[in-house]
N, C-alpha and C. Protein backbone atom coordinates (compact mmCIF):
# COMPACT_ATOMS: atom_id res chain seq x y z
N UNK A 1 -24.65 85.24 -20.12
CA UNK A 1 -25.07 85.49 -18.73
C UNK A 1 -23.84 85.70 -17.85
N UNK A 2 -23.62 86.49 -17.26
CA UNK A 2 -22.57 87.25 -16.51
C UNK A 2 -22.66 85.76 -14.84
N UNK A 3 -20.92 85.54 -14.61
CA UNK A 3 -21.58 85.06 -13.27
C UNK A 3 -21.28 85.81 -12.69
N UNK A 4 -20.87 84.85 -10.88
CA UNK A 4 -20.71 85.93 -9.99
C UNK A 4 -19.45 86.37 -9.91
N UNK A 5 -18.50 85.78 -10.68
CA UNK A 5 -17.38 86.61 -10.46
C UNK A 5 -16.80 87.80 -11.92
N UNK A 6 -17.81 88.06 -12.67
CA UNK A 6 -17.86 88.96 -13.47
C UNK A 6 -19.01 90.20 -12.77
N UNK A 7 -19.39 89.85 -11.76
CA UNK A 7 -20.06 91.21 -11.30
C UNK A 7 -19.44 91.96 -10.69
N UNK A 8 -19.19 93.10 -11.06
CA UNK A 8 -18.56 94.68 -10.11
C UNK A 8 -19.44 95.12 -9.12
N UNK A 9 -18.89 95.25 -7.40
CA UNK A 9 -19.77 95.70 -6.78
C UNK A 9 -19.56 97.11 -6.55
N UNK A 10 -20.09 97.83 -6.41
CA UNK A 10 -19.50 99.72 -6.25
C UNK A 10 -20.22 100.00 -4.86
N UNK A 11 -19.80 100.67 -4.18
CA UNK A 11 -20.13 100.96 -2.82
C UNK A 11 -20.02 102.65 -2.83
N UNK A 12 -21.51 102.96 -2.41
CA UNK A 12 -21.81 104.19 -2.29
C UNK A 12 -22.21 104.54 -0.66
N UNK A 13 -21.74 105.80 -0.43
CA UNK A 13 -22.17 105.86 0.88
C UNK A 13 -23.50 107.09 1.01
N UNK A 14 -24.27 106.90 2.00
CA UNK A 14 -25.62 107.69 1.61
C UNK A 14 -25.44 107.98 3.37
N UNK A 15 -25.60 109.29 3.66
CA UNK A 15 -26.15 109.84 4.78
C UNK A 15 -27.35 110.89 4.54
N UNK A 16 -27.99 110.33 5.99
CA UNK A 16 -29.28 110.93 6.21
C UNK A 16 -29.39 112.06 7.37
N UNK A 17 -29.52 113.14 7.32
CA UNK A 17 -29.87 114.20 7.73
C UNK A 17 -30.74 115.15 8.12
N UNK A 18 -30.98 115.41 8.92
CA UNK A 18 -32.50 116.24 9.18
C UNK A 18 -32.90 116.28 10.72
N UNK A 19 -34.08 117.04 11.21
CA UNK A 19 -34.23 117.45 12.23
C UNK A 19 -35.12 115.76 12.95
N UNK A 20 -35.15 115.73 14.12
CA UNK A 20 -35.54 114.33 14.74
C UNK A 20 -37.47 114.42 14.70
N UNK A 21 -38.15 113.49 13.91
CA UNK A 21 -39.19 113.17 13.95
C UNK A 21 -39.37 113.70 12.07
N UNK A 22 -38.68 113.56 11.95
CA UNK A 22 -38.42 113.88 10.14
C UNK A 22 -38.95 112.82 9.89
N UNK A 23 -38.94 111.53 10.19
CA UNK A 23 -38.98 110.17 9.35
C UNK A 23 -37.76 109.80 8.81
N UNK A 24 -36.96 110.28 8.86
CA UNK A 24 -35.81 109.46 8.09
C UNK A 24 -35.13 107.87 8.81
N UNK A 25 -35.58 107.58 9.64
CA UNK A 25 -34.98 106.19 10.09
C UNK A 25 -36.40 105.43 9.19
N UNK A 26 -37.41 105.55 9.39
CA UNK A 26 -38.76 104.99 8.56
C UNK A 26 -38.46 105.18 7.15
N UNK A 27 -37.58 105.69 6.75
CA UNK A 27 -37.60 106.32 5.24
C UNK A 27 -36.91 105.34 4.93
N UNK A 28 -35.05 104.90 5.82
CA UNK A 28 -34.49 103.96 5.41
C UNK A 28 -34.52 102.46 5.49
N UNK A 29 -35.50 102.48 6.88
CA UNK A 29 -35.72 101.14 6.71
C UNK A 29 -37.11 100.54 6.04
N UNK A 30 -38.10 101.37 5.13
CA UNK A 30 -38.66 101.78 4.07
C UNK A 30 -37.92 100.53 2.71
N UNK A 31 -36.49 101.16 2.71
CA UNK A 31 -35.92 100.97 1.37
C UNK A 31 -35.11 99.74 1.82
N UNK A 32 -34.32 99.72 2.82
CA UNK A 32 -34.14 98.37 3.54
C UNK A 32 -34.74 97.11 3.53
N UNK A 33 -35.78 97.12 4.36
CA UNK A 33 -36.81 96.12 4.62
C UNK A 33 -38.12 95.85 3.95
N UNK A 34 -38.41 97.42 3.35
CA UNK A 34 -39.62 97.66 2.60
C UNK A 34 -40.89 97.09 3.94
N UNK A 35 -40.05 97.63 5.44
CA UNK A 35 -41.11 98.27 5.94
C UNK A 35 -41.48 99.02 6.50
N UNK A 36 -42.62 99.23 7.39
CA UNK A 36 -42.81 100.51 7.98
C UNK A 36 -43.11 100.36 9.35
N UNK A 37 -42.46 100.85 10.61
CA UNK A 37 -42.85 100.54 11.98
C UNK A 37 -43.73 102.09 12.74
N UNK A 38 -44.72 102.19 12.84
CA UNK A 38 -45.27 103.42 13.67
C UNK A 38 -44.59 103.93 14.82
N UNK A 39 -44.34 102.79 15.78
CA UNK A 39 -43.34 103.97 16.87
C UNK A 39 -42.12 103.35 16.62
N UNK A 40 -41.29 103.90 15.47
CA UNK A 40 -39.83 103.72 15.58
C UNK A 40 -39.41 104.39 16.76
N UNK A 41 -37.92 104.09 17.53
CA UNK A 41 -37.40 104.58 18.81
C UNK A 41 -36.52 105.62 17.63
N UNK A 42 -36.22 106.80 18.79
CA UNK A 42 -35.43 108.08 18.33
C UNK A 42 -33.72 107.20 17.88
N UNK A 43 -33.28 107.65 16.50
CA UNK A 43 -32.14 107.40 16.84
C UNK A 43 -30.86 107.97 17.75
N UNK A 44 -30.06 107.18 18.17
CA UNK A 44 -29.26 108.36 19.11
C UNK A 44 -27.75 107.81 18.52
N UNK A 45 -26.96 108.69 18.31
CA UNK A 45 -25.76 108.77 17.75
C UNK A 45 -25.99 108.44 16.25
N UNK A 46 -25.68 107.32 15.49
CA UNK A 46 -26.46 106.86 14.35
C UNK A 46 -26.78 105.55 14.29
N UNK A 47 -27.34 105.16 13.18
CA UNK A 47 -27.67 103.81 12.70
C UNK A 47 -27.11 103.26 11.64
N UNK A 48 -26.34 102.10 11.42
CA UNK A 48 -25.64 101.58 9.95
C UNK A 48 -26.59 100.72 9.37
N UNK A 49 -26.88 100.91 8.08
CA UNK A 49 -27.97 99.72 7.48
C UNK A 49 -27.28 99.63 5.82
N UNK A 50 -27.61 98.78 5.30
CA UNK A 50 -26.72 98.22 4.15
C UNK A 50 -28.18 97.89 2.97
N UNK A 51 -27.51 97.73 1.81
CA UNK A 51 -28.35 97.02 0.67
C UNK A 51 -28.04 96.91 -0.72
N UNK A 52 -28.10 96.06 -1.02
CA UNK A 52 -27.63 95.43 -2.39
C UNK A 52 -28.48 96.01 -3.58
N UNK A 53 -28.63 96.49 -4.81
CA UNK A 53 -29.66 96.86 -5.37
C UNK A 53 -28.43 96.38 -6.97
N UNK A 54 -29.41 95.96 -7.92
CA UNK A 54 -28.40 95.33 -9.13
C UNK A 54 -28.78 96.58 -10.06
N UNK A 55 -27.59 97.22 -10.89
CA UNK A 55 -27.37 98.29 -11.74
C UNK A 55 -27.84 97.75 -12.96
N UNK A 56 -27.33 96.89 -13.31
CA UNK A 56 -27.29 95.96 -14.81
C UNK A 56 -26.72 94.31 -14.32
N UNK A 57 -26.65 94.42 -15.55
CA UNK A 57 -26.40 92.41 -15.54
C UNK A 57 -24.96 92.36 -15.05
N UNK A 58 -24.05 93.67 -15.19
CA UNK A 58 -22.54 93.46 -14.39
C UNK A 58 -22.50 94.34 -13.24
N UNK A 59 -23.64 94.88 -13.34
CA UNK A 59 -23.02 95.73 -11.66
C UNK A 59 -24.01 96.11 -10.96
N UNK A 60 -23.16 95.88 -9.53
CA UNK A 60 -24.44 95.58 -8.49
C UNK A 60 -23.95 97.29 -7.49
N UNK A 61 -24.71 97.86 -6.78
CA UNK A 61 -24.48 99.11 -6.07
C UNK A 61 -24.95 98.54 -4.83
N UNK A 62 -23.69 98.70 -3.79
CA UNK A 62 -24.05 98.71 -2.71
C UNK A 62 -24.60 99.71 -1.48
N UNK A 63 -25.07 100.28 -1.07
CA UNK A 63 -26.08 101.38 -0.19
C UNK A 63 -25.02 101.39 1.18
N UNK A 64 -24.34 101.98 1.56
CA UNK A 64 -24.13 101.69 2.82
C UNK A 64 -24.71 103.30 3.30
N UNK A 65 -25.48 103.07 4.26
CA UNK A 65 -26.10 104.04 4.86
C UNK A 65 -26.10 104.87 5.98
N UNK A 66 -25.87 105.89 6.83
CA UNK A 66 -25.51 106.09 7.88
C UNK A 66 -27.31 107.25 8.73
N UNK A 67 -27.67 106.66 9.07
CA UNK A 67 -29.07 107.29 9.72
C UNK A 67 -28.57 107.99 10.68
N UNK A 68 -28.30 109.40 11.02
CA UNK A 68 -27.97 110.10 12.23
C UNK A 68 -29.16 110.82 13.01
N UNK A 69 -28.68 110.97 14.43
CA UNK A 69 -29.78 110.91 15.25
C UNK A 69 -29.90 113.24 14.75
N UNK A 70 -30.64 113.19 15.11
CA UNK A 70 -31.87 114.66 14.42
C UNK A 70 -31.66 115.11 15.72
N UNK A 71 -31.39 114.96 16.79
CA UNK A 71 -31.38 116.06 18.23
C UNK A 71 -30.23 116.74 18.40
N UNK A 72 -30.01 117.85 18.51
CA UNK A 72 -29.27 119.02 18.87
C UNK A 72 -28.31 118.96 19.88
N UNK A 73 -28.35 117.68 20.43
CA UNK A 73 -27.48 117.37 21.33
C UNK A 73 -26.27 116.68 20.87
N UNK A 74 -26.48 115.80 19.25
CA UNK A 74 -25.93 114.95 18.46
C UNK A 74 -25.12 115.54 17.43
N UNK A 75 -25.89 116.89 17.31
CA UNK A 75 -24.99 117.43 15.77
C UNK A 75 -23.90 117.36 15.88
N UNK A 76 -23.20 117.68 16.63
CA UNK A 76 -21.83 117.84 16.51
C UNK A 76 -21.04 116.33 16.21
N UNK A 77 -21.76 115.33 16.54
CA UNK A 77 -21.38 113.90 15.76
C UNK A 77 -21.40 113.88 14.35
N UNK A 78 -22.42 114.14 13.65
CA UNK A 78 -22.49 114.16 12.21
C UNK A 78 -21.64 114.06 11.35
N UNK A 79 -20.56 115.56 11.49
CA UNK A 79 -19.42 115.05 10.85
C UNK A 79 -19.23 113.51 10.62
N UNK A 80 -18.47 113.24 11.43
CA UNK A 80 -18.14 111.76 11.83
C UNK A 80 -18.69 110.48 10.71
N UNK A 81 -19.65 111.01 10.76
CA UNK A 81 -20.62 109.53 9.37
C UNK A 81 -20.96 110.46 8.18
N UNK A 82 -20.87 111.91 7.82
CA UNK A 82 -20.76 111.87 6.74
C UNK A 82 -19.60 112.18 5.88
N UNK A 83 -18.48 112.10 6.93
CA UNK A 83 -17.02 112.03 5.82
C UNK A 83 -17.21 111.27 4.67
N UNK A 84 -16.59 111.43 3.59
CA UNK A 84 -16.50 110.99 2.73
C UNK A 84 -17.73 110.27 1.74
N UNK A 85 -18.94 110.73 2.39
CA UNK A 85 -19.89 110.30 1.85
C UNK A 85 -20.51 110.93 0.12
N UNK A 86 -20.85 110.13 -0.84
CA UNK A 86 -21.17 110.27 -2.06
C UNK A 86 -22.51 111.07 -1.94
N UNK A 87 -23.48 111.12 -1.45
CA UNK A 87 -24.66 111.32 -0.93
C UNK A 87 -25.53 111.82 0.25
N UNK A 88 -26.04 113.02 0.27
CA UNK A 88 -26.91 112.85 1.47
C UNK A 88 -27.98 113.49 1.25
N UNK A 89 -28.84 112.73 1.96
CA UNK A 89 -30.29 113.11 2.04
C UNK A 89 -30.61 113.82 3.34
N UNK A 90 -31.14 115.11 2.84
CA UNK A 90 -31.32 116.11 4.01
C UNK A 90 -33.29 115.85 4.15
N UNK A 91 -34.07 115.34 5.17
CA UNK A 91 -35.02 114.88 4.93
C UNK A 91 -35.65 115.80 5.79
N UNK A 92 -36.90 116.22 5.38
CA UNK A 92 -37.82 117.15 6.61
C UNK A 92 -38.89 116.62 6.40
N UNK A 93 -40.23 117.05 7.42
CA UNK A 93 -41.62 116.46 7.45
C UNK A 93 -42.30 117.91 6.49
N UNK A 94 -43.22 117.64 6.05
CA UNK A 94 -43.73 118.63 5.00
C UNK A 94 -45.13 119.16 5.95
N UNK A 95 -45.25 118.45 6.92
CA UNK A 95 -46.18 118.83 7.80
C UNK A 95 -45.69 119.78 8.66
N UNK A 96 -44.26 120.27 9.03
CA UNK A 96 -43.62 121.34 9.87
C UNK A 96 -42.82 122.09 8.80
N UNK A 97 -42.77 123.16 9.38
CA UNK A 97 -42.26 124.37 9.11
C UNK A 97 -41.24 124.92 9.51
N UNK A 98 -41.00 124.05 11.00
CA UNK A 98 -39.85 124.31 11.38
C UNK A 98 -38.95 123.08 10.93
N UNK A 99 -39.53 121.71 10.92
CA UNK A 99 -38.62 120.95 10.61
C UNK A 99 -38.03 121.41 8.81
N UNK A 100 -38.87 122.00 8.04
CA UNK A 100 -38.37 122.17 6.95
C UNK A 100 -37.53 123.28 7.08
N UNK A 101 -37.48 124.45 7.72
CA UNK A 101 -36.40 125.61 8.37
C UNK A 101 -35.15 125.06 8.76
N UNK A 102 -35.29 124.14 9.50
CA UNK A 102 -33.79 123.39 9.99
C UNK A 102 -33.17 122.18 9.27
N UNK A 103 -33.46 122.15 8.08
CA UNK A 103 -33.44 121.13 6.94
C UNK A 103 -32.14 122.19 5.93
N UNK A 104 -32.52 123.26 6.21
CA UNK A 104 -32.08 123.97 5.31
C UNK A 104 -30.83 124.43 6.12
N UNK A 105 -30.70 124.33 7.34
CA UNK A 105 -29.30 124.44 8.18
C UNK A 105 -28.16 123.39 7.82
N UNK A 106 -28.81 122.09 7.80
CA UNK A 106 -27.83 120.69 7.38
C UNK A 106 -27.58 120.47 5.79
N UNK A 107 -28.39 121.37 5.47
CA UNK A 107 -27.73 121.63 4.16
C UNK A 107 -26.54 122.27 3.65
N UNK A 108 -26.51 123.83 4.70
CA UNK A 108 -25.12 124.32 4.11
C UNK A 108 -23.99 123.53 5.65
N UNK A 109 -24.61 123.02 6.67
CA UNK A 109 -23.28 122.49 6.79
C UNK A 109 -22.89 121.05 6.38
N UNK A 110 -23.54 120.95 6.06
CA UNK A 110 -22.83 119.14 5.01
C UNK A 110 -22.06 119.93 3.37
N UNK A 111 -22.35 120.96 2.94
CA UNK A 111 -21.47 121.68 2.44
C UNK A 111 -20.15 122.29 2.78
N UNK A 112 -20.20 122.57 4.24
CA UNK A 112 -18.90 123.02 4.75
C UNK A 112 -18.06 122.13 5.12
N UNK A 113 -18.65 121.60 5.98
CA UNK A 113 -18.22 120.53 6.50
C UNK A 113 -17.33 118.98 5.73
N UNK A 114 -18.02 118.98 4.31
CA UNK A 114 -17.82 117.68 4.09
C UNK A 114 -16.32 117.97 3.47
N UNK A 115 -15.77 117.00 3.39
CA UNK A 115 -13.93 117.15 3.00
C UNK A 115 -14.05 117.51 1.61
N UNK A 116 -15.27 117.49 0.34
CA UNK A 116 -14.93 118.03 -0.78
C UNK A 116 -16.44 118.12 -0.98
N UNK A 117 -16.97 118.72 -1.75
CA UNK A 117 -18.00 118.95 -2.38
C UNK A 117 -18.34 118.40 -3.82
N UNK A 118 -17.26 118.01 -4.63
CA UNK A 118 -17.00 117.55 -5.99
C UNK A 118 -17.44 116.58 -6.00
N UNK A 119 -18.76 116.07 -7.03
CA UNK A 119 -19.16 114.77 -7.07
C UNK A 119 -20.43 114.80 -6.19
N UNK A 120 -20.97 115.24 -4.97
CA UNK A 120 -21.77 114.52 -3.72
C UNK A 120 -23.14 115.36 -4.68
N UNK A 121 -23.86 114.30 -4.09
CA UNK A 121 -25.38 114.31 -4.58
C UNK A 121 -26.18 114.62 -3.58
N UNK A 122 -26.79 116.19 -3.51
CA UNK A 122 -27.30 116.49 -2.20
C UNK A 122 -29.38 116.13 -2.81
N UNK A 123 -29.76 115.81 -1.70
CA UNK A 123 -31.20 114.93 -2.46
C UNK A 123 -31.77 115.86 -1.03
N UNK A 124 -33.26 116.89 -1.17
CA UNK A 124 -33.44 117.43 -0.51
C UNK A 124 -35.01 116.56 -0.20
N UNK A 125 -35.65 116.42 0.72
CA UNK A 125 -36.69 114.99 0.87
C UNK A 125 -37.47 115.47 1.43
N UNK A 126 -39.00 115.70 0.81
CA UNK A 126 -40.27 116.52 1.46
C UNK A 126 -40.82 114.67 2.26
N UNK A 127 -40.62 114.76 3.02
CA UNK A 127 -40.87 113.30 3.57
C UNK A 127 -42.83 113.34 4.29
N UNK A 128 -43.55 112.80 4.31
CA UNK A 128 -44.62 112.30 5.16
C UNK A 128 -45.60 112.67 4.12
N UNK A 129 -45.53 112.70 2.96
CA UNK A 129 -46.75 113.41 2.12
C UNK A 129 -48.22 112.66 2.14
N UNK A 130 -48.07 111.45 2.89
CA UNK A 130 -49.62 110.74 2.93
C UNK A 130 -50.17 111.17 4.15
N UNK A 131 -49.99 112.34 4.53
CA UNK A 131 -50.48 113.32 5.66
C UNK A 131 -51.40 114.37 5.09
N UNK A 132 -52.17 114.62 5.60
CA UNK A 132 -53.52 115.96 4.79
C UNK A 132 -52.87 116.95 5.03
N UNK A 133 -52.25 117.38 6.45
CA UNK A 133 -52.04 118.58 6.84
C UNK A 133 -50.95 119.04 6.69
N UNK A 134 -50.50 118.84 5.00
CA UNK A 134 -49.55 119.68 4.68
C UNK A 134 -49.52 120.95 4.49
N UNK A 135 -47.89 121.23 4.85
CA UNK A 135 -47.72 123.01 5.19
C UNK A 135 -46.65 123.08 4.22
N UNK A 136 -45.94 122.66 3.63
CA UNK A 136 -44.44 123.06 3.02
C UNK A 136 -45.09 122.76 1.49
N UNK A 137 -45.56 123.26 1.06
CA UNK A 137 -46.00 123.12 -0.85
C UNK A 137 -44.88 122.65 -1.56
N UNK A 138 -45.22 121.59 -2.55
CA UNK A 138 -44.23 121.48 -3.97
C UNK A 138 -43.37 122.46 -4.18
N UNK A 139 -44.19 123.54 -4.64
CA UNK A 139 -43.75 124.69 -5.53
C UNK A 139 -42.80 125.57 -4.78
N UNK A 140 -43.13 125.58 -3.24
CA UNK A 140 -41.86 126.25 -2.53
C UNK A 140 -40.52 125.57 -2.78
N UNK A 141 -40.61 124.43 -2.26
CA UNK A 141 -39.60 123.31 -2.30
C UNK A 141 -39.02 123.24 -3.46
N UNK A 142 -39.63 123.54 -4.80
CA UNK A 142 -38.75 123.33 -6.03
C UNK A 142 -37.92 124.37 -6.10
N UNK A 143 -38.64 125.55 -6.10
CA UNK A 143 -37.83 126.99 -5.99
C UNK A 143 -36.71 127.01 -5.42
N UNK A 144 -36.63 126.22 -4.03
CA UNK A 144 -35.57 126.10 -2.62
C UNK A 144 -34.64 125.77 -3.77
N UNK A 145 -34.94 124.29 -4.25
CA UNK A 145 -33.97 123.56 -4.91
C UNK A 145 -33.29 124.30 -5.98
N UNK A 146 -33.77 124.67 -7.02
CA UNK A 146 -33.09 125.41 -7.97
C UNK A 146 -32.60 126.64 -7.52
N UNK A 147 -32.89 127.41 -6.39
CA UNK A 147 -31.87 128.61 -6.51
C UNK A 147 -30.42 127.79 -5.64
N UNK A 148 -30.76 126.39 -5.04
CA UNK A 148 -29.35 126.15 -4.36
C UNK A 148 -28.75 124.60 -5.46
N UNK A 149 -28.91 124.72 -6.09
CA UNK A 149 -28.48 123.33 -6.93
C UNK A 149 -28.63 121.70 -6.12
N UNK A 150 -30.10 121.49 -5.81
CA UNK A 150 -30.25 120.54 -5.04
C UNK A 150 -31.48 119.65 -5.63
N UNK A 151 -31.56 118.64 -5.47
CA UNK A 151 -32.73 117.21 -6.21
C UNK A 151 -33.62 117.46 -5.19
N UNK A 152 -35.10 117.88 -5.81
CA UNK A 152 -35.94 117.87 -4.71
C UNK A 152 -36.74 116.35 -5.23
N UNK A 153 -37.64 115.86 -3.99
CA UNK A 153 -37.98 114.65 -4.10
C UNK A 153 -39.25 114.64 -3.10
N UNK A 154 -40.26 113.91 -3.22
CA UNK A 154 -41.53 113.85 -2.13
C UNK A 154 -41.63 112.65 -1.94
N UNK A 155 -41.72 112.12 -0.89
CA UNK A 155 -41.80 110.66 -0.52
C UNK A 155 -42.71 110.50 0.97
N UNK A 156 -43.08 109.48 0.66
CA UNK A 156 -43.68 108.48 1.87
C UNK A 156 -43.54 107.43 2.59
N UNK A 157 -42.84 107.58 3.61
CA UNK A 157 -42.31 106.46 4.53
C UNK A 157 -43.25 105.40 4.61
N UNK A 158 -44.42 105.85 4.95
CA UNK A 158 -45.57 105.02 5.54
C UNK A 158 -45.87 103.88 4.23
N UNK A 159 -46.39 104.82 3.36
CA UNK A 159 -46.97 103.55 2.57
C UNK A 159 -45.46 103.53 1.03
N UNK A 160 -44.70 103.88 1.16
CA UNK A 160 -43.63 103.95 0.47
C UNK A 160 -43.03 104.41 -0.99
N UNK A 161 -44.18 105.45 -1.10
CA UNK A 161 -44.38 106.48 -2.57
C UNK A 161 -42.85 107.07 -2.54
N UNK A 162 -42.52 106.64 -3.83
CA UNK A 162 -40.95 107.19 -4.00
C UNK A 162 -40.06 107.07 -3.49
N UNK A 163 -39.72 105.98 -2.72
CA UNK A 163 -38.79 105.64 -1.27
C UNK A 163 -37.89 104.93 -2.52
N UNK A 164 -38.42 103.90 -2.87
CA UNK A 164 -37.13 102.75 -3.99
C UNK A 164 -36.46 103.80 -5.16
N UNK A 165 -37.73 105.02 -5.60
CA UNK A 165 -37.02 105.96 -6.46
C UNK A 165 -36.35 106.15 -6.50
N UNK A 166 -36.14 107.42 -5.36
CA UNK A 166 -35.36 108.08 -4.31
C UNK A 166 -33.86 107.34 -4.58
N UNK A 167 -33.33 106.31 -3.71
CA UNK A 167 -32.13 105.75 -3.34
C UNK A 167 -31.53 105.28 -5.38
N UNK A 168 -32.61 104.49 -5.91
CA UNK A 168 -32.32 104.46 -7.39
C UNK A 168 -31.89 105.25 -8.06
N UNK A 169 -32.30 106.81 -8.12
CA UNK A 169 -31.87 108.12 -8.48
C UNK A 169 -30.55 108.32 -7.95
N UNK A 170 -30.23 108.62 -7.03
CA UNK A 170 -29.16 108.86 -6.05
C UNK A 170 -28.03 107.55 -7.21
N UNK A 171 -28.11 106.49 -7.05
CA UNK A 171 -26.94 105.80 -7.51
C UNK A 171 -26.73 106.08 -8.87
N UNK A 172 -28.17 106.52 -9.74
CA UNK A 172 -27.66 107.41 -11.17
C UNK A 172 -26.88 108.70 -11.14
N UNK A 173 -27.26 109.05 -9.85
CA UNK A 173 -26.63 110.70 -10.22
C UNK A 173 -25.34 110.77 -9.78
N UNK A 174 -24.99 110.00 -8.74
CA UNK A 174 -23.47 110.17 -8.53
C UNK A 174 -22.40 109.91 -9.85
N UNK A 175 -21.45 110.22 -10.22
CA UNK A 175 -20.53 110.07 -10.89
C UNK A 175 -19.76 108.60 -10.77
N UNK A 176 -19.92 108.13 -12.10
CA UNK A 176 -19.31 106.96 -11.65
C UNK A 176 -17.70 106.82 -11.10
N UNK A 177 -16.78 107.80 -11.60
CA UNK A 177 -15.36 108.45 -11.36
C UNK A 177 -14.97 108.20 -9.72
N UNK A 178 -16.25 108.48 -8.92
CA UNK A 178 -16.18 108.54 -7.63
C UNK A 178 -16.15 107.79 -7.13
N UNK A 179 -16.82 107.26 -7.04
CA UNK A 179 -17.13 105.49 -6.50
C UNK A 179 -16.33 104.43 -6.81
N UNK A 180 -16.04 103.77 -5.69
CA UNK A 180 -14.88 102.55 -5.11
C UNK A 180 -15.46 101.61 -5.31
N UNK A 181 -14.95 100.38 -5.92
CA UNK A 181 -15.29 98.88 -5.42
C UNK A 181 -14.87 98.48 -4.10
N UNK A 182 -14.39 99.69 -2.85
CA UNK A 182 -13.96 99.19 -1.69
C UNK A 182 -15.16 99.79 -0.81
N UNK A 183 -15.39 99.64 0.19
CA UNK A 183 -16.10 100.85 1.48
C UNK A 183 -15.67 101.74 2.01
N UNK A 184 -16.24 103.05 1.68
CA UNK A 184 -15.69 104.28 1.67
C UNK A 184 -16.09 104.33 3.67
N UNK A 185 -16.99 103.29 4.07
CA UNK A 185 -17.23 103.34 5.09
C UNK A 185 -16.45 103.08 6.64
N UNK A 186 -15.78 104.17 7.58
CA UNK A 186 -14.77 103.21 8.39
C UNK A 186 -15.54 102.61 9.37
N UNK A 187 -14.74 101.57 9.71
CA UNK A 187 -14.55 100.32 10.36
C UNK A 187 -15.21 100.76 12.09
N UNK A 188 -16.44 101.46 12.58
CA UNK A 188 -16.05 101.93 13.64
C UNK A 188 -18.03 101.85 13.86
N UNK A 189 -18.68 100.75 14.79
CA UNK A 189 -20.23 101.18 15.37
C UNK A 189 -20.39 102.13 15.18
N UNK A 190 -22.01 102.70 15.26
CA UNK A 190 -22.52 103.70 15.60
C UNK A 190 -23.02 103.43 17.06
N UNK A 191 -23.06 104.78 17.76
CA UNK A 191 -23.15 104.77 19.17
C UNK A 191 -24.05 104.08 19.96
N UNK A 192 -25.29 104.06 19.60
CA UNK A 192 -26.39 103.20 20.19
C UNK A 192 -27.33 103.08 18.99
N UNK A 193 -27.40 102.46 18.15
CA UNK A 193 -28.61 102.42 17.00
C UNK A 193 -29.65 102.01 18.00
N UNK A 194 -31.20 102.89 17.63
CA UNK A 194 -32.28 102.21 17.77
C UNK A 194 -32.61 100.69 17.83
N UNK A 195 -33.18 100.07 18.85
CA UNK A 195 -33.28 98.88 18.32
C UNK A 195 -34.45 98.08 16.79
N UNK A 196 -34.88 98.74 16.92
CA UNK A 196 -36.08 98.72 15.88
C UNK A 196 -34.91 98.99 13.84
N UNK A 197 -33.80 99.39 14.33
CA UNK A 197 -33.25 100.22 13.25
C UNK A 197 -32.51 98.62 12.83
N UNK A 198 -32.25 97.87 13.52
CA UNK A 198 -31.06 97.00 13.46
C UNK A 198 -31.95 96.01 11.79
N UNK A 199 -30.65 95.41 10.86
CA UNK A 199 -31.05 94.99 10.39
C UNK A 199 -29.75 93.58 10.22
């Protein structure tokens, strides 16, 4: 039996991306808290949320997360929380058409943008699927994915279909080569987190 000072912790960083009313603050604190709040507040600048999840009997993966706020007034922050990040989840509502249109914008700039591309695990997130009035089909969404080399995924904030997947996948697919036993995360708040976001 391994104790605690034979466990390796690895620290991955995961940013979330997407247009505002996506669900992605519900998505993370979903996997966080494992719960769900109906009127989450908009995030504005971002949100930091953390989580421990155990790999094996020697290694534990730490989540550090960065939730950025989805309004057009904010993008130009983004950069900022996804430097150096292992991960990001570009998340849209499958009920819009436009939010899934502008899903596909933060895709190629978290490609440009990010300081390397080598290694990062882009996870593309049909988010709200326990909704009837879906508009964005599977079958489009897979297509999206394979002509751009991206993990497509369907999930549900609300009642939490594929949410623990989701983040579980993500810590398989990154490269282990990449990942620090330190925090790739700097030392610096996010601007106003939601209060509802705080954990």
């Amino acid at each position: 039996m391994s104790t605690i000072a034979d466990i390796e912790q690895l620290c991955i960083k995961v940013v979330l991306l997407g247009q505002s009313g996506a669900g992605k603050s519900s998505l993370v604190l979903r996997f966080v808290q494992d719960k769900f709040y109906a009127n989450t507040a908009e995030t504005v600048g971002a949100a930091f949320l953390t989580k421990v999840l155990e790999l094996d009997e020697t290694t534990q993966l730490k989540y550090e997360i960065w939730d950025t706020a989805g309004q057009e007034r904010f993008r130009s922050l983004a950069p900022m929380y996804y430097r150096n990040a292992h991960a990001a989840l570009i998340v849209f509502d499958v009920t819009s058409r436009d939010s899934y249109e502008k899903a596909k914008g933060w895709i190629n700039e978290f490609k440009e943008k990010s300081e390397t591309s080598d290694g990062k695990v882009i996870m593309f997130v049909a988010n709200k699927t326990d909704l009837d009035r879906r508009i964005v089909e599977t079958s489009e969404i897979q297509k999206f994915c394979e002509e751009n080399g991206l993990y497509p995924f369907e999930t549900s904030a609300k009642d939490g279909t594929n949410v623990h997947t989701l983040f579980t996948e993500i810590g398989q697919k990154i490269p282990r080569n990449t990942i620090s036993t330190k925090s790739s995360t700097p030392r610096m708040p996010p601007m106003k987190p939601a209060k509802k976001c705080s954990c």
